[in-house]
C-alpha atoms as a PDB file:
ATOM      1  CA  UNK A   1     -14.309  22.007  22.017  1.00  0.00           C
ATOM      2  CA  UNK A   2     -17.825  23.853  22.010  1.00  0.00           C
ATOM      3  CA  UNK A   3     -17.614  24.659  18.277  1.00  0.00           C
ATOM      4  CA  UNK A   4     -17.179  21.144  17.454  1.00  0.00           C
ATOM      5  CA  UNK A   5     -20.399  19.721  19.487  1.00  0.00           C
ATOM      6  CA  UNK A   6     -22.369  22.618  17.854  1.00  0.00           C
ATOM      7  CA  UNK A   7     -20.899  21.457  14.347  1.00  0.00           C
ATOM      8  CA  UNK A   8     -22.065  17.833  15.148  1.00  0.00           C
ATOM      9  CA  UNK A   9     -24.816  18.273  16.170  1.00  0.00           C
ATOM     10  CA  UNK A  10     -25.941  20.317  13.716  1.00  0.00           C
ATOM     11  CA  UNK A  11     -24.252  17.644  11.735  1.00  0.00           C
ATOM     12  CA  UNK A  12     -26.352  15.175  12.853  1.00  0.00           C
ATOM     13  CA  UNK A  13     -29.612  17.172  12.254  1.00  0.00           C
ATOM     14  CA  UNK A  14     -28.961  17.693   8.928  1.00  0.00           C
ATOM     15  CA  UNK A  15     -28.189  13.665   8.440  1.00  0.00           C
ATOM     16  CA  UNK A  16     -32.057  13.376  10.564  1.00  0.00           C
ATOM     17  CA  UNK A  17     -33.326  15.532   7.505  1.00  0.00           C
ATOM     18  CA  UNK A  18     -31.721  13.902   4.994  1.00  0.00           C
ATOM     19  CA  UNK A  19     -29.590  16.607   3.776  1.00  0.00           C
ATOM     20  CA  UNK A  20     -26.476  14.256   3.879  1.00  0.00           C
ATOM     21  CA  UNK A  21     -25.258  10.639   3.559  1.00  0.00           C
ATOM     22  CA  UNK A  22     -22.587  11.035   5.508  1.00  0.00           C
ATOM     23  CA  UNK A  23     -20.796  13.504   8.723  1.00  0.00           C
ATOM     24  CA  UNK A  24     -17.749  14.872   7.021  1.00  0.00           C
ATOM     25  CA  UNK A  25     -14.579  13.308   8.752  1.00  0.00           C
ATOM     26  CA  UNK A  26     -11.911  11.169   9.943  1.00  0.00           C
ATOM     27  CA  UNK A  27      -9.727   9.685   7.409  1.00  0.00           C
ATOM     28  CA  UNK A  28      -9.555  10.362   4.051  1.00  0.00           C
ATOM     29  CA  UNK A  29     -10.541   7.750   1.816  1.00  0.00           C
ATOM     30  CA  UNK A  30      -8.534   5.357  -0.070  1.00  0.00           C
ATOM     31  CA  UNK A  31      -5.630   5.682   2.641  1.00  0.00           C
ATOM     32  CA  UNK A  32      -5.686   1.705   4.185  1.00  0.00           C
ATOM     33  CA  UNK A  33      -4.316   1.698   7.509  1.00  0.00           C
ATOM     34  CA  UNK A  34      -0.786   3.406   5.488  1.00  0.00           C
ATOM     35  CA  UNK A  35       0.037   7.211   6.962  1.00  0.00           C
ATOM     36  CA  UNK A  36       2.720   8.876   4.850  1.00  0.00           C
ATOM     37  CA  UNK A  37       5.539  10.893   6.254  1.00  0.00           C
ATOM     38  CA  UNK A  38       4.921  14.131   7.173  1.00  0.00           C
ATOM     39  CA  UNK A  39       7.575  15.294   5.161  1.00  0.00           C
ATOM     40  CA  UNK A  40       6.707  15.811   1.434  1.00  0.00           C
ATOM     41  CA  UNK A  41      10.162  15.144   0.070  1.00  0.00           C
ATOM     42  CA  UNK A  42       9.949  11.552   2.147  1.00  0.00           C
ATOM     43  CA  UNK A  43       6.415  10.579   1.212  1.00  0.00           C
ATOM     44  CA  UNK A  44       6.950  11.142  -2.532  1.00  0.00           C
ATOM     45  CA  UNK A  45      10.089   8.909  -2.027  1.00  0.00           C
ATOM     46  CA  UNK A  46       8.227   6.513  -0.385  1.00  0.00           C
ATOM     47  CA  UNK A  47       5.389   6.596  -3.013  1.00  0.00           C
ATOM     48  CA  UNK A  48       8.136   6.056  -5.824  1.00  0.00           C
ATOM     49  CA  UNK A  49       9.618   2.729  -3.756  1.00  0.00           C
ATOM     50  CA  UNK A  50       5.799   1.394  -3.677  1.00  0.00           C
ATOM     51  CA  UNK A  51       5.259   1.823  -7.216  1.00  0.00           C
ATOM     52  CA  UNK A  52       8.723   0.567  -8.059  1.00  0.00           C
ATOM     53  CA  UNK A  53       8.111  -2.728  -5.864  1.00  0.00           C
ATOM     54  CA  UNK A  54       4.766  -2.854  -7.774  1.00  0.00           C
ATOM     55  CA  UNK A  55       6.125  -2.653 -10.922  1.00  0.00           C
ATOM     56  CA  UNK A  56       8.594  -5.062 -10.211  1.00  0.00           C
ATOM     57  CA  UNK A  57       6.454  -7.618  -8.929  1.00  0.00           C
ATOM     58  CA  UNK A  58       3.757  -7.544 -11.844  1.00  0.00           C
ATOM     59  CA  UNK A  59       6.977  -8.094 -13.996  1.00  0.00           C
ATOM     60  CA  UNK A  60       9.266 -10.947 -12.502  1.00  0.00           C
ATOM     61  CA  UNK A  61       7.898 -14.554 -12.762  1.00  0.00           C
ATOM     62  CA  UNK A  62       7.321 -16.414  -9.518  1.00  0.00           C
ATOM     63  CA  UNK A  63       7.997 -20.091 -10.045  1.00  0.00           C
ATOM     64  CA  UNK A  64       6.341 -22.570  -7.716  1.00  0.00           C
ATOM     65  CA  UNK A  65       7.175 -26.059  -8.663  1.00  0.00           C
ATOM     66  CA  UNK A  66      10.769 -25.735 -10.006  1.00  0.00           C
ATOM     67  CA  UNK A  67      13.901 -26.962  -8.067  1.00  0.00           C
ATOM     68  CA  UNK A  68      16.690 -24.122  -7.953  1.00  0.00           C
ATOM     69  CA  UNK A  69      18.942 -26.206 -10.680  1.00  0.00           C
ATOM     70  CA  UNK A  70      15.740 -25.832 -13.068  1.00  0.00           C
ATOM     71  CA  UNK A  71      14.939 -22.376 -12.665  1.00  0.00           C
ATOM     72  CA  UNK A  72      16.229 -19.633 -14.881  1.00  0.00           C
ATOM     73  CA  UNK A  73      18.392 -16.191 -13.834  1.00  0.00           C
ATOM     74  CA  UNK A  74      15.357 -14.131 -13.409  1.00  0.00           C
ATOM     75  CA  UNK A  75      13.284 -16.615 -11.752  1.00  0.00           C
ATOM     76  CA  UNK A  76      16.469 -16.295  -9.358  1.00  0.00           C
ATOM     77  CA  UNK A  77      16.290 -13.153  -8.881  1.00  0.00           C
ATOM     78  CA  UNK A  78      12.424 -12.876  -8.273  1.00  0.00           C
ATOM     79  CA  UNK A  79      12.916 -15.460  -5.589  1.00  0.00           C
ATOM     80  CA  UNK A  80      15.712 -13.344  -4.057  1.00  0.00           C
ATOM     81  CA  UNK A  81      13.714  -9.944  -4.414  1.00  0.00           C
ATOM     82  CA  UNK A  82      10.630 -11.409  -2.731  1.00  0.00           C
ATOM     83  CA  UNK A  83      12.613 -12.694   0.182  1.00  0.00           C
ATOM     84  CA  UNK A  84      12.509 -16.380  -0.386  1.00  0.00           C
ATOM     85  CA  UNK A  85      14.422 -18.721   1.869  1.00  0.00           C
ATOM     86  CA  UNK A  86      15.327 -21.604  -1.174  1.00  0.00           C
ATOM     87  CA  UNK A  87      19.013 -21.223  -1.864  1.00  0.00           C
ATOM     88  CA  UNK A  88      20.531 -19.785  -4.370  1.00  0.00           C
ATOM     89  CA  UNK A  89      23.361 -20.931  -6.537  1.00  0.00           C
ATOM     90  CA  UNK A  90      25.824 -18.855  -8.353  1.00  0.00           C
ATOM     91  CA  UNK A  91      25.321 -18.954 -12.168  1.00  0.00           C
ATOM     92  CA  UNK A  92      27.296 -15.678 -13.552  1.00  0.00           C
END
C-alpha cells in the first residue's frame, strides 16, 4: 500500500510539472462498461457472438410500417431475431 501512495504522488508531481496529461490507470480504454470472461477460450467466443449479432443486424431489413401479411420471409425473420412481439405466421 506504501508503494502505491509514493507512485501517486509522485504521479501527481509530475502532472503539477507538466510532464503528463494523464495518471496511468483504471480501465483500459475503449472497454464500455463490458468485462470479458476471464477465460480466453470464453471471451473469444463471446467476441465472435458480438460480431456475428453485428453482422447480422447491419444485414437483415427492419420493417416498420408493414402488417405481418405484407412483409416478406426475411423481414420475418429479422423481426423474430430481434425479439419482436408481432406474430408470426407460417409461410414455408
Amino acid at each position: 500500500m506504501e508503494g502505491r501512495r509514493r507512485w501517486l504522488a509522485k504521479m501527481r508531481l509530475a502532472k503539477a510539472q507538466g510532464l503528463i496529461d494523464k495518471i496511468p490507470g483504471g480501465r483500459k480504454p475503449g472497454v464500455r462498461g463490458r468485462v470479458r470472461s476471464a477465460d480466453p477460450r470464453a471471451a473469444r467466443l463471446e467476441r465472435a457472438a458480438e460480431k456475428a449479432i453485428e453482422m447480422a443486424l447491419k444485414v437483415l431489413p427492419i420493417p416498420l410500417d408493414k402488417s405481418p401479411e405484407q412483409m416478406t420471409d426475411a423481414e420475418l425473420c429479422s423481426l423474430a431475431i430481434l425479439g419482436s412481439r408481432c406474430c408470426l405466421t407460417a409461410r414455408f
